[in-house]
Protein backbone atom coordinates (compact mmCIF):
# COMPACT_ATOMS: atom_id res chain seq x y z
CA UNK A 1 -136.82 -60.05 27.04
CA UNK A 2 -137.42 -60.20 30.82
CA UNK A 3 -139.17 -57.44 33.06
CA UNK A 4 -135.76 -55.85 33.99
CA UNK A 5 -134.17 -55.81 30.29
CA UNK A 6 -137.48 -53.97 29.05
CA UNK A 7 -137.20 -51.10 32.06
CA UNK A 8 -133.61 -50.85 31.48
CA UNK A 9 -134.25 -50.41 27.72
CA UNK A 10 -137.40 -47.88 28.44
CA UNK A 11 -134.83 -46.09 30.49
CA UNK A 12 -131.88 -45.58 28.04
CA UNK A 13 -134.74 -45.02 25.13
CA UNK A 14 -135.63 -42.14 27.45
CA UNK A 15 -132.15 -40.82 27.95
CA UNK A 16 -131.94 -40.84 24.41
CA UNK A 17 -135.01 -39.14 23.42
CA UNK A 18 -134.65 -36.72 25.78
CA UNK A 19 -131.94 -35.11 23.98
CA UNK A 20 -133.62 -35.51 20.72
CA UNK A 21 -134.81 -32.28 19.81
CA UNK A 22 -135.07 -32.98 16.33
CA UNK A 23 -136.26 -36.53 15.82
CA UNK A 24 -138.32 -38.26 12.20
CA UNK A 25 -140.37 -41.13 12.72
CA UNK A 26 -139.58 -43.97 10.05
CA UNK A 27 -141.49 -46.30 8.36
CA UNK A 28 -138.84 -48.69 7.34
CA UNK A 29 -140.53 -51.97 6.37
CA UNK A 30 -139.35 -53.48 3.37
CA UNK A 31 -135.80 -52.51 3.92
CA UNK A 32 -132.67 -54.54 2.97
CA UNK A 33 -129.98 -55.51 5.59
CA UNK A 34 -127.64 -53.20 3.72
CA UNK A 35 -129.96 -50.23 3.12
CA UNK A 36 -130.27 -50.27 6.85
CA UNK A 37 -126.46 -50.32 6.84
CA UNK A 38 -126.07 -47.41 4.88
CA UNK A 39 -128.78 -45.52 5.69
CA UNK A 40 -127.40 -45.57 9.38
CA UNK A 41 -123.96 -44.52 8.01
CA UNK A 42 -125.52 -41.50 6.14
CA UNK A 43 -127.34 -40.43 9.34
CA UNK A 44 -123.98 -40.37 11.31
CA UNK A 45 -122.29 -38.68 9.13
CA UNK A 46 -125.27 -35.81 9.32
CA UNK A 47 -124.24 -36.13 13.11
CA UNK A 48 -127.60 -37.82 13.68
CA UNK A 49 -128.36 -41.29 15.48
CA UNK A 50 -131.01 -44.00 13.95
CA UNK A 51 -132.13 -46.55 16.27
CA UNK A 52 -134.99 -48.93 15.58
CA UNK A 53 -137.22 -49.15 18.70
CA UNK A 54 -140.23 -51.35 19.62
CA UNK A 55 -143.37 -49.22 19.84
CA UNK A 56 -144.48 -50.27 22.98
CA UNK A 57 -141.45 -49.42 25.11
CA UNK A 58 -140.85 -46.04 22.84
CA UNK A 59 -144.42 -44.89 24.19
CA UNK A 60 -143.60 -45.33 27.73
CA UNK A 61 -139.95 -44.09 27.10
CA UNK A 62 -141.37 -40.81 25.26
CA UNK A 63 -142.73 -39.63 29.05
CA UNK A 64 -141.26 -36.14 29.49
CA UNK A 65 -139.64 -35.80 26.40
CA UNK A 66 -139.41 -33.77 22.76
CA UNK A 67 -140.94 -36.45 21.52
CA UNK A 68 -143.93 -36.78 23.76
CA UNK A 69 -147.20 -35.95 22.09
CA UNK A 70 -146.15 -38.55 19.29
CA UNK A 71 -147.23 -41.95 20.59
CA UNK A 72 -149.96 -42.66 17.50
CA UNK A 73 -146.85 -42.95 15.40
CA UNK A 74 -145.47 -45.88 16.75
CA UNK A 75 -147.35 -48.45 14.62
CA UNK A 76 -146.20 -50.98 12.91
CA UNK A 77 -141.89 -50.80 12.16
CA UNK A 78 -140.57 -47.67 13.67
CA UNK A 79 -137.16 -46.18 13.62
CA UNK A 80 -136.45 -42.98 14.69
CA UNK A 81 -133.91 -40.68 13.23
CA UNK A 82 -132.49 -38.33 15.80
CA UNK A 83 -130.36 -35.04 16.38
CA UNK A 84 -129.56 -32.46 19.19
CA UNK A 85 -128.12 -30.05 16.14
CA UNK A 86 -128.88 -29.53 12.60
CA UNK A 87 -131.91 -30.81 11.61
CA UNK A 88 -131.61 -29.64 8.43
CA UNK A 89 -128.56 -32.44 7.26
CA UNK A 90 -130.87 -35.03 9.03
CA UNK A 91 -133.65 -33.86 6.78
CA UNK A 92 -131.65 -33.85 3.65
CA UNK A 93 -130.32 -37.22 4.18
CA UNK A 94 -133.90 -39.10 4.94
CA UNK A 95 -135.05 -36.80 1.94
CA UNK A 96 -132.36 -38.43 -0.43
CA UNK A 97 -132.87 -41.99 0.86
CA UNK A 98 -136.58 -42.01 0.10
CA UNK A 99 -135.85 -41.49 -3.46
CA UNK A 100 -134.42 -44.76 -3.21
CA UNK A 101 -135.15 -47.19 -0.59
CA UNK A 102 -138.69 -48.11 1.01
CA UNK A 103 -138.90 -45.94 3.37
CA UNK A 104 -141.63 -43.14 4.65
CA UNK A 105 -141.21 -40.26 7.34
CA UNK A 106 -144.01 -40.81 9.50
CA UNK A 107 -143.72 -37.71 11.62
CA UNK A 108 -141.52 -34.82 12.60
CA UNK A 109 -140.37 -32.97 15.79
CA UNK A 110 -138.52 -29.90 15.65
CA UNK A 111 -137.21 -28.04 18.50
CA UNK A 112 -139.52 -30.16 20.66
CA UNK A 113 -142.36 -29.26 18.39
CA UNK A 114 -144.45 -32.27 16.76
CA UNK A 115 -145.13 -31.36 12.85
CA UNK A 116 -146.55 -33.63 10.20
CA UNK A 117 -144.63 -35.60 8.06
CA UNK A 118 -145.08 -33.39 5.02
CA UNK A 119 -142.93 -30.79 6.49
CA UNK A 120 -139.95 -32.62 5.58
CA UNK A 121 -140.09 -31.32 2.31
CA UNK A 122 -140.07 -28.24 3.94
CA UNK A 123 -136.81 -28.71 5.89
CA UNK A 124 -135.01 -30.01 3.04
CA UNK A 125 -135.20 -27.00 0.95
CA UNK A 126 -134.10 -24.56 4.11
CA UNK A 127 -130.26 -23.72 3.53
CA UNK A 128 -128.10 -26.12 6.39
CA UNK A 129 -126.91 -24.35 9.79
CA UNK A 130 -123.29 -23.18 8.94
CA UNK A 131 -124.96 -21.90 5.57
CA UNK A 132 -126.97 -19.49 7.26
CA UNK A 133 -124.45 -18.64 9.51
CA UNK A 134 -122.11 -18.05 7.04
CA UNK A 135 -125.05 -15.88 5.58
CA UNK A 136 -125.39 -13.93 8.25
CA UNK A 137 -121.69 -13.50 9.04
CA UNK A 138 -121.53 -11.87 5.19
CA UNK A 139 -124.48 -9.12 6.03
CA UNK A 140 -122.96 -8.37 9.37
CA UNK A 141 -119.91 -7.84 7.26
CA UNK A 142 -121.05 -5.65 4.31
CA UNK A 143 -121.87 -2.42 6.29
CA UNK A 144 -118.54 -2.66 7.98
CA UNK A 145 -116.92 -3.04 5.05
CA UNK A 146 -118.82 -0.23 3.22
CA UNK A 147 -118.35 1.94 6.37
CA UNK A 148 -114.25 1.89 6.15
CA UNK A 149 -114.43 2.18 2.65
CA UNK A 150 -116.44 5.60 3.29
CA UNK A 151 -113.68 6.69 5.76
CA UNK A 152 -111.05 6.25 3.35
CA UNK A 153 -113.07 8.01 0.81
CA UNK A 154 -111.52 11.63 1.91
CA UNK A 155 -108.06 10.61 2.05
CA UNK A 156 -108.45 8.95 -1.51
CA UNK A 157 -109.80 11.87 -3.31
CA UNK A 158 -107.44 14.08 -1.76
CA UNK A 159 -104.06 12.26 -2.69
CA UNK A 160 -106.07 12.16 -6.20
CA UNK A 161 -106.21 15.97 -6.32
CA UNK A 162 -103.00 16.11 -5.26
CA UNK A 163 -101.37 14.06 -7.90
CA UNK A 164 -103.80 16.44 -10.27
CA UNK A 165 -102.06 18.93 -9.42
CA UNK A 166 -98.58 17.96 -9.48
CA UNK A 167 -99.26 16.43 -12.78
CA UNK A 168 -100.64 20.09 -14.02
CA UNK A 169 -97.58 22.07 -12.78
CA UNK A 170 -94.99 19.75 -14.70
CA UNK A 171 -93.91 21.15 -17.83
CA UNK A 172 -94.69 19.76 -20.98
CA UNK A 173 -91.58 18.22 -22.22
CA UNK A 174 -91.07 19.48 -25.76
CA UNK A 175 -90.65 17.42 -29.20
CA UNK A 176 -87.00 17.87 -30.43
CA UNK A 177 -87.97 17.49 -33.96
CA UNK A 178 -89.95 20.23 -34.68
């Protein structure tokens, strides 16, 4: 790799980075061609990118990024599992692949935040984004749903007295046998 082909490289690692604002550092060593395969599949289907980088020009590429602050990760094989949205799927996905595969989170960033690697765990038992939301959408919705119910209330209990009454004022039909 020539002089141009590593600046060019440190410049697209940058772009990428710099929209990584939730990124795990990856230990990957030991992995097979086709648990690379997969795991990358698994990570794009959690809308997440994977791309393997070499440490030195990932250091000069982290510059004015999320991922700045990190550059004493970037020993030995590192890959670095990315995502501008949910971190949470991300999470879940490394989480399940370590149970499996030889691989080790080396460090997290969150919202531009560095964290240690043991916060995974962490992450992976938070509920995912459209979870929450659909959480929150549900207690937004109770109170509304309670308040309508109190404003039919009245009109209920009325008709029900109502139809008390009328039921009251009927006569009794009487038994023809007796």
């Amino acid at each position: 790799m020539n002089r141009t082909e590593r600046q060019q490289e440190v410049v697209s690692l940058h772009e990428e980075f710099q929209g990584a604002i939730n990124a795990y550092l990856v230990e990957f060593s030991g992995l097979k061609v086709e648990q690379a395969s997969d795991l990358r599949r698994k990570i794009r289907g959690a809308s997440g990118s994977y791309r393997v980088v070499k440490n030195r020009l990932a250091i000069r590429a982290l510059v004015g990024t999320p991922l700045a602050g990190n550059e004493l990760l970037f020993d030995g094989p590192t890959a670095v599992a990315y995502t501008a949205g949910d971190p949470v799927g991300l999470a879940k996905v490394l989480a399940e692949f370590q149970k499996s595969a030889p691989i080790k989170v080396k460090g997290v960033v969150l919202e531009g935040k560095a964290m240690p690697a043991s916060t995974l765990e962490g992450i992976v038992s938070l509920p995912s984004r459209p979870e929450l939301i659909s959480r929150f959408a549900g207690l937004l919705r109770s109170p509304l749903v309670k308040f309508v119910m109190l404003l039919k209330a009245p009109v209920r209990d009325f008709a029900a007295v109502l139809k008390q009454v009328a039921d009251k004022k009927k006569p009794e039909p009487e038994n023809a046998g007796s």
